[in-house]
C-alpha atoms as a PDB file:
ATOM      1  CA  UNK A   1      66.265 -37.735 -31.828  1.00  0.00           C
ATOM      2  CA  UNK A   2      64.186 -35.681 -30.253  1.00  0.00           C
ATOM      3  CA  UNK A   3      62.226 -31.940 -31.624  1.00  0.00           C
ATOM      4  CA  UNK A   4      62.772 -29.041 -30.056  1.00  0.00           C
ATOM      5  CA  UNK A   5      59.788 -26.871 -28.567  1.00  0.00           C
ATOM      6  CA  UNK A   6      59.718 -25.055 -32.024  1.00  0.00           C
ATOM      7  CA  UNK A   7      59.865 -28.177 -34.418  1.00  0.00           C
ATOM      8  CA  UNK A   8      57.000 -29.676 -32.495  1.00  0.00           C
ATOM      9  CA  UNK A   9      54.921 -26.512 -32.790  1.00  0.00           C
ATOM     10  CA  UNK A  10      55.413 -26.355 -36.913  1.00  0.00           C
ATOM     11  CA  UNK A  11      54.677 -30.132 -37.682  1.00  0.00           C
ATOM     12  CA  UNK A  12      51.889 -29.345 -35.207  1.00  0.00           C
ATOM     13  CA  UNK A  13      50.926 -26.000 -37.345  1.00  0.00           C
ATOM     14  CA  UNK A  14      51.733 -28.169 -40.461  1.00  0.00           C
ATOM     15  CA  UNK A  15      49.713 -31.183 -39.507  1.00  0.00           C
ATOM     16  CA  UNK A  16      46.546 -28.633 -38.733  1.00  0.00           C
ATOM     17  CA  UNK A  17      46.358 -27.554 -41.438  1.00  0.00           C
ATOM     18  CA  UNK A  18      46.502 -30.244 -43.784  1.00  0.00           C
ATOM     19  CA  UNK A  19      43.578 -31.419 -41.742  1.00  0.00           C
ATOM     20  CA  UNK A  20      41.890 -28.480 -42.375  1.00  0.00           C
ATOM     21  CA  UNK A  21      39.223 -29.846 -44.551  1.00  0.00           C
ATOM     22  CA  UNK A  22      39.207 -29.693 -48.392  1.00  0.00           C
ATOM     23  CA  UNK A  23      39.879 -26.451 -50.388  1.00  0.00           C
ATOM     24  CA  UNK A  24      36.660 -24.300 -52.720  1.00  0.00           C
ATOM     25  CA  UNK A  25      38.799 -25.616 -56.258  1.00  0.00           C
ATOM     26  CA  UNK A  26      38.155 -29.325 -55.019  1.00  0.00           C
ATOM     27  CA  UNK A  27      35.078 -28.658 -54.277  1.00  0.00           C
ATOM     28  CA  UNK A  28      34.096 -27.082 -57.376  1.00  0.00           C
ATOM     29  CA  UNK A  29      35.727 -29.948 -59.567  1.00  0.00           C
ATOM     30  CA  UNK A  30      33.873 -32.773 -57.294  1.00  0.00           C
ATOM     31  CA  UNK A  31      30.779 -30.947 -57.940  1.00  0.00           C
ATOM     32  CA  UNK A  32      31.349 -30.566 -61.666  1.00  0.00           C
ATOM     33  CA  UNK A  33      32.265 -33.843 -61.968  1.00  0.00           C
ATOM     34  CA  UNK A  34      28.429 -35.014 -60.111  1.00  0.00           C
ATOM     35  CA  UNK A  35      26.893 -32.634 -62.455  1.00  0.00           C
ATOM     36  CA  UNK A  36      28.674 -34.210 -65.742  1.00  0.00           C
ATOM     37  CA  UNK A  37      27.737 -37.719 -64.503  1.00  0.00           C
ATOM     38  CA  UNK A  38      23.796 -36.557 -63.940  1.00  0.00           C
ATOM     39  CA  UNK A  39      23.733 -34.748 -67.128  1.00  0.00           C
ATOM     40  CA  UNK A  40      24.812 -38.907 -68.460  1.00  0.00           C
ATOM     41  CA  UNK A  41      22.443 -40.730 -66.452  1.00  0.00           C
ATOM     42  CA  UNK A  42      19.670 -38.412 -67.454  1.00  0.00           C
ATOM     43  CA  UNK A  43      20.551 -38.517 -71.470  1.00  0.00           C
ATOM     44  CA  UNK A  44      20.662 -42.354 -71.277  1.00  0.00           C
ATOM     45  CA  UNK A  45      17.504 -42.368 -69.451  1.00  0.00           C
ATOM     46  CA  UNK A  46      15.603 -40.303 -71.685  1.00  0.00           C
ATOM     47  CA  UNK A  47      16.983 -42.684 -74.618  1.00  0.00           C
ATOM     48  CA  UNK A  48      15.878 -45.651 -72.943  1.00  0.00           C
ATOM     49  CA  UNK A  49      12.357 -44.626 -72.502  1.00  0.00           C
ATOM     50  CA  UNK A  50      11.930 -42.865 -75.505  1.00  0.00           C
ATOM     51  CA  UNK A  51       9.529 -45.234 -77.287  1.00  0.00           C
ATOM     52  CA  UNK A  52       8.591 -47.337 -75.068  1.00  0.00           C
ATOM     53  CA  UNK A  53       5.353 -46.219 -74.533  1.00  0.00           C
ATOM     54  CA  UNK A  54       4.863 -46.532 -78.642  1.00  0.00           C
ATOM     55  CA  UNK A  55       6.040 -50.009 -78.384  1.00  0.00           C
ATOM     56  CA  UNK A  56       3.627 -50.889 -75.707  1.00  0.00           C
ATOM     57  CA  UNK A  57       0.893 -50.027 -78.169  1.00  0.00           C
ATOM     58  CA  UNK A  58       2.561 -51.514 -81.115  1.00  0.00           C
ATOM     59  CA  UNK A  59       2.056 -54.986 -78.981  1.00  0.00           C
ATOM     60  CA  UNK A  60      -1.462 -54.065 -77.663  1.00  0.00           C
ATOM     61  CA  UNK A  61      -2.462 -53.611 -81.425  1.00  0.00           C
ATOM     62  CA  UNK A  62      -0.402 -56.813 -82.378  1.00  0.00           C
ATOM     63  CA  UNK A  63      -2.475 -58.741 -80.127  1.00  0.00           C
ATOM     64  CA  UNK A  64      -5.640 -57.727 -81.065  1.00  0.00           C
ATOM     65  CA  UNK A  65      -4.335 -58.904 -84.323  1.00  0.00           C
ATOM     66  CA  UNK A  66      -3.702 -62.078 -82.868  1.00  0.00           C
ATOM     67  CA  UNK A  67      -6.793 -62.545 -81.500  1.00  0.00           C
ATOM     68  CA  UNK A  68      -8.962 -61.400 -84.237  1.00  0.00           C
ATOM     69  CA  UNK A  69      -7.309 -64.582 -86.303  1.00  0.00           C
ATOM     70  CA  UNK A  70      -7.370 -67.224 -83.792  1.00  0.00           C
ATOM     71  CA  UNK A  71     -11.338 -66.128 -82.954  1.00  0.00           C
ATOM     72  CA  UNK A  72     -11.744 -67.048 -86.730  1.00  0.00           C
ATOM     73  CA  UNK A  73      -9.637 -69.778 -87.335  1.00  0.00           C
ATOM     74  CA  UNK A  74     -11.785 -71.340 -84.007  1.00  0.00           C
ATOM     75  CA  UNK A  75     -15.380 -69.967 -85.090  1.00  0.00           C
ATOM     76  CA  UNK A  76     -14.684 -70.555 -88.793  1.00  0.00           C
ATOM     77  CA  UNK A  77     -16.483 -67.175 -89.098  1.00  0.00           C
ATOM     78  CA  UNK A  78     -14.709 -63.942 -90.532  1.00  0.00           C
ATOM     79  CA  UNK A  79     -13.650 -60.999 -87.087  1.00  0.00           C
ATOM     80  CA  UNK A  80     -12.607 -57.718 -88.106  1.00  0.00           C
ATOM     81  CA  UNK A  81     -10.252 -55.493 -86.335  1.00  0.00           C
ATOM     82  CA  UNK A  82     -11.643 -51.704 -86.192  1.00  0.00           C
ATOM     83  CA  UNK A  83      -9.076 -48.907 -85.409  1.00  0.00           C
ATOM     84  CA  UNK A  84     -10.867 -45.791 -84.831  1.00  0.00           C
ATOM     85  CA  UNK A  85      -8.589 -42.862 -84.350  1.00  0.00           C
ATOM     86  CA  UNK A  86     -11.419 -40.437 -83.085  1.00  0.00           C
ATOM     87  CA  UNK A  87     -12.367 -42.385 -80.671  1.00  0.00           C
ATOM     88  CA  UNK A  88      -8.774 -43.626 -80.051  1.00  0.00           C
ATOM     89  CA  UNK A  89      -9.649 -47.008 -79.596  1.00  0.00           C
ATOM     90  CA  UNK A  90      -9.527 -50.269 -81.227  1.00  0.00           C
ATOM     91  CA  UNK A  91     -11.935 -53.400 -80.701  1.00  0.00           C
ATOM     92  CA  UNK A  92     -12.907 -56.831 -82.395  1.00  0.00           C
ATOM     93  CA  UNK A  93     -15.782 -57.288 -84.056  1.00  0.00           C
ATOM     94  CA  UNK A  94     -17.577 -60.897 -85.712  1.00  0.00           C
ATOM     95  CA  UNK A  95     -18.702 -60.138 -89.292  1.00  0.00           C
ATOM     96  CA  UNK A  96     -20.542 -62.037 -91.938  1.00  0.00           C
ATOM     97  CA  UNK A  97     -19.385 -62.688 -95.226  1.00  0.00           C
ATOM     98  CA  UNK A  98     -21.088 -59.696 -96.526  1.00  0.00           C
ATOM     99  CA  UNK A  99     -19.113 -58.182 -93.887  1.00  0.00           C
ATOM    100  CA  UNK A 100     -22.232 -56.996 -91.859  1.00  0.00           C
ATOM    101  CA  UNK A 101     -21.027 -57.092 -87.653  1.00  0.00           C
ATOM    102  CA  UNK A 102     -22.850 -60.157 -86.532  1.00  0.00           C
ATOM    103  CA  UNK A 103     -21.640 -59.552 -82.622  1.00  0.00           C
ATOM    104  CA  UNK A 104     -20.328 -56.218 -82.114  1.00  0.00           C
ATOM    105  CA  UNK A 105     -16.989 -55.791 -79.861  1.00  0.00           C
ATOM    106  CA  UNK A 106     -16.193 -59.497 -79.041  1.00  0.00           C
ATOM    107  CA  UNK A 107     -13.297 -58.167 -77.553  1.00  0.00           C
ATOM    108  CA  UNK A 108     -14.742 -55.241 -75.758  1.00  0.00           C
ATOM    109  CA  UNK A 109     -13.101 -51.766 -76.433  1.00  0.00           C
ATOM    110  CA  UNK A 110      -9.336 -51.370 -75.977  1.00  0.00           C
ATOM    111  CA  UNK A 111      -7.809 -47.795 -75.566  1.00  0.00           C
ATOM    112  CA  UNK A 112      -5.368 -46.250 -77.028  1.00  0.00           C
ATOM    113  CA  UNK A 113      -2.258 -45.251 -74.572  1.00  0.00           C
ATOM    114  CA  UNK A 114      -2.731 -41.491 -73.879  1.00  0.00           C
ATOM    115  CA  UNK A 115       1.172 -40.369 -74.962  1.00  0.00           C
ATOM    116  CA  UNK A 116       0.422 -42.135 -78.421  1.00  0.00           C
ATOM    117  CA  UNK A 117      -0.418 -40.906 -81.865  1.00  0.00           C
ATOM    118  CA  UNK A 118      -1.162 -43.449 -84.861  1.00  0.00           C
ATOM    119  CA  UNK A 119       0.148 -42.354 -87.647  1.00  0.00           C
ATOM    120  CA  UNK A 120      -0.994 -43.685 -91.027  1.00  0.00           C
ATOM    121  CA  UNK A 121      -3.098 -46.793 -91.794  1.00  0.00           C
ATOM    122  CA  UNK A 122      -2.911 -48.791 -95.069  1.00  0.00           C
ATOM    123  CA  UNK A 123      -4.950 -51.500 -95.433  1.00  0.00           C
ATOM    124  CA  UNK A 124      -4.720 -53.341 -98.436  1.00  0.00           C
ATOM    125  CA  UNK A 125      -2.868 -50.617-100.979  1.00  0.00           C
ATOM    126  CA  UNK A 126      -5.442 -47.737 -99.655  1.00  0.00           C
ATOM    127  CA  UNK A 127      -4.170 -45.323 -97.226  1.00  0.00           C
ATOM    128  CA  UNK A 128      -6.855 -44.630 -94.920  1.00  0.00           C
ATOM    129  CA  UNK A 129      -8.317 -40.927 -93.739  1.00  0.00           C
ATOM    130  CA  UNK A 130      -7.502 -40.119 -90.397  1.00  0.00           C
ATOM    131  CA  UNK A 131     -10.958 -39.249 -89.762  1.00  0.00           C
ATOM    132  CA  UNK A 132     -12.377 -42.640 -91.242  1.00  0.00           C
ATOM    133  CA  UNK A 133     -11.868 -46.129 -89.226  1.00  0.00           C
ATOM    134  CA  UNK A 134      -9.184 -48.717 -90.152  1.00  0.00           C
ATOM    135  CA  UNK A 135     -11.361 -52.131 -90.423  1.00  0.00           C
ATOM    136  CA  UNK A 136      -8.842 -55.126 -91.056  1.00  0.00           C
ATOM    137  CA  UNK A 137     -10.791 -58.936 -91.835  1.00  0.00           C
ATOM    138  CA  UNK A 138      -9.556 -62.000 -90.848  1.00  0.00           C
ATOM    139  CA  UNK A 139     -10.909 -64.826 -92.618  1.00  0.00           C
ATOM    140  CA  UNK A 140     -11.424 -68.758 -91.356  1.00  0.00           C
ATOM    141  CA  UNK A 141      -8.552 -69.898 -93.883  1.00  0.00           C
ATOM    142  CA  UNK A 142      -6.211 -67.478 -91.360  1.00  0.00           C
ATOM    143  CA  UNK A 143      -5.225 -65.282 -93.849  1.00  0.00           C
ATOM    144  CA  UNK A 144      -6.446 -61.769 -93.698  1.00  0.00           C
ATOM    145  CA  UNK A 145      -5.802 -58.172 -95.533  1.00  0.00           C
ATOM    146  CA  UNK A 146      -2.668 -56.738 -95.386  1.00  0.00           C
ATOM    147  CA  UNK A 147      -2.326 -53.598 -93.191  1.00  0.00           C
ATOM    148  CA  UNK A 148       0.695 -51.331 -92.156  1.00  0.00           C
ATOM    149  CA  UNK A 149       0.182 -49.211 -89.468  1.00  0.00           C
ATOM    150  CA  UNK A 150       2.048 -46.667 -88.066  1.00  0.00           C
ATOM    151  CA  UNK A 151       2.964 -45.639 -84.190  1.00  0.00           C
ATOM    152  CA  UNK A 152       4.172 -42.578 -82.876  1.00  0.00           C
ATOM    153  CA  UNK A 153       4.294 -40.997 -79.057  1.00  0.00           C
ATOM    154  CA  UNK A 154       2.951 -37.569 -78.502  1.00  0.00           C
ATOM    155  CA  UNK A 155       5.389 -34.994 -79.365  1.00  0.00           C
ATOM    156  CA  UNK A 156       7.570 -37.338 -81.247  1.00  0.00           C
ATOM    157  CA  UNK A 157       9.573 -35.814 -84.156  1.00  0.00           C
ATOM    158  CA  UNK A 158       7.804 -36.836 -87.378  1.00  0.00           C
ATOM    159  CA  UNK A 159      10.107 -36.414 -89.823  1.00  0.00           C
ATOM    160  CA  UNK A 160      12.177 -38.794 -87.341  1.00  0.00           C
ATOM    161  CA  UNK A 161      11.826 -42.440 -88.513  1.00  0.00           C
ATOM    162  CA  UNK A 162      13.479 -43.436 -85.714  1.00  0.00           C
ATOM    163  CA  UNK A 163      10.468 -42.134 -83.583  1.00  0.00           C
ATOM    164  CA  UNK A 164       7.879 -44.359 -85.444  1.00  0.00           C
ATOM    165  CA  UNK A 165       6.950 -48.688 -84.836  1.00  0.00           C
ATOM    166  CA  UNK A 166       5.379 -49.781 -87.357  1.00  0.00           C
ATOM    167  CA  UNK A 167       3.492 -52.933 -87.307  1.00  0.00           C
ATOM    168  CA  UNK A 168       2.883 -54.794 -90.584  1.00  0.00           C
ATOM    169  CA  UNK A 169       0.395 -57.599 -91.189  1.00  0.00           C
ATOM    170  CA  UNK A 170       1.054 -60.285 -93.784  1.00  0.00           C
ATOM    171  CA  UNK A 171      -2.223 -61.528 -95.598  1.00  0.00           C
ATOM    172  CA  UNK A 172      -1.514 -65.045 -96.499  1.00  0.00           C
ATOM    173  CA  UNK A 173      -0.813 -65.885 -92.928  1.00  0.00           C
ATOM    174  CA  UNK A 174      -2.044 -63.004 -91.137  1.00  0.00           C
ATOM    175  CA  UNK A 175       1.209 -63.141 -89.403  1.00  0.00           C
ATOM    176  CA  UNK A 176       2.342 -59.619 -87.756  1.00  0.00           C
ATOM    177  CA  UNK A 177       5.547 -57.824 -87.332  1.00  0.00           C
ATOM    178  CA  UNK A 178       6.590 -54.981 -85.632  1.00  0.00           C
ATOM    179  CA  UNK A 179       9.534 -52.750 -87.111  1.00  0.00           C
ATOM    180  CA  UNK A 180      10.922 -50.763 -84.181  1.00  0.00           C
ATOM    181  CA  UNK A 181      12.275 -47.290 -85.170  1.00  0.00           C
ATOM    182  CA  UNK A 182      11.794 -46.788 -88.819  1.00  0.00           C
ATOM    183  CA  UNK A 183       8.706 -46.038 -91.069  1.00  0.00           C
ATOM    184  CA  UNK A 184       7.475 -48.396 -93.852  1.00  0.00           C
END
């Protein structure tokens, strides 16, 4: 079976133009469909991060905790934890009993991440002034005072609590916790 001159010429017509490339309404739903799945990828990025910065200060602060109670567990000699949110930094310092520094900044200075804002501090049951330092003791025995302090990053939402770590410290053990996304 063979096509005459004018068959051949339409399945030739037909056949060029289906291979004519790809029409502007395929096009237009590829492209929407790209622009859906970046809109995704972005949202899910942005809640991934979102915190994380926080966090990493929440565990800087944690392990200045740390520290502070194994240097006087080992040195049998009270260390203090000073959060100064002037300054934004925090540090370790040895203290007497009267709780007079004996060796200022044992751990040298550590500052705070620039995206971060600490919130409150409440050491003991007093709520300390943002304009006043935080000073935590840690006694030989390992216990220490307790403390709840509060982590935010810049241009968080406040009322948020889901925005906030908040890193408590136990006093009979001087064991630490952080509490990821709420306020306590």
């Amino acid at each position: 079976m063979s096509l005459t001159p004018t068959k051949r010429a339409n399945v030739s017509e037909h056949r060029h133009l289906r291979r004519r490339g790809v029409s502007i309404v395929e096009l237009l739903i590829v492209v929407v469909i790209l622009l859906i799945f970046s809109t995704l990828t972005t949202i899910s990025y942005h809640n991934m991060t979102r915190g994380l910065v926080a966090r990493s200060q929440a565990n800087e602060i944690n392990a200045a905790f740390v520290l502070a109670r194994q240097l006087a567990i080992t040195n049998s000699i009270a260390h203090r934890v000073t959060i100064d949110r002037d300054l934004r930094q925090f540090w370790i310092d040895r203290v007497d009993s009267a709780g007079d520094v004996l060796l200022p900044k044992v751990s040298g200075t550590e500052p705070f991440l620039e995206q971060t804002r600490i919130g409150s501090i409440t050491v003991g049951s007093t709520v300390v002034d943002p304009s006043d330092s935080a000073e935590i003791l840690f006694r030989p025995d390992g216990s220490s005072q307790r403390a709840v302090i509060q982590i935010t990053q810049q241009g968080a939402d406040l009322s948020d609590d889901s925005e906030y770590f908040t890193i408590v410290l136990y006093p009979a053990t001087a064991s630490t916790r952080i509490y990821p996304n709420e306020r306590r």
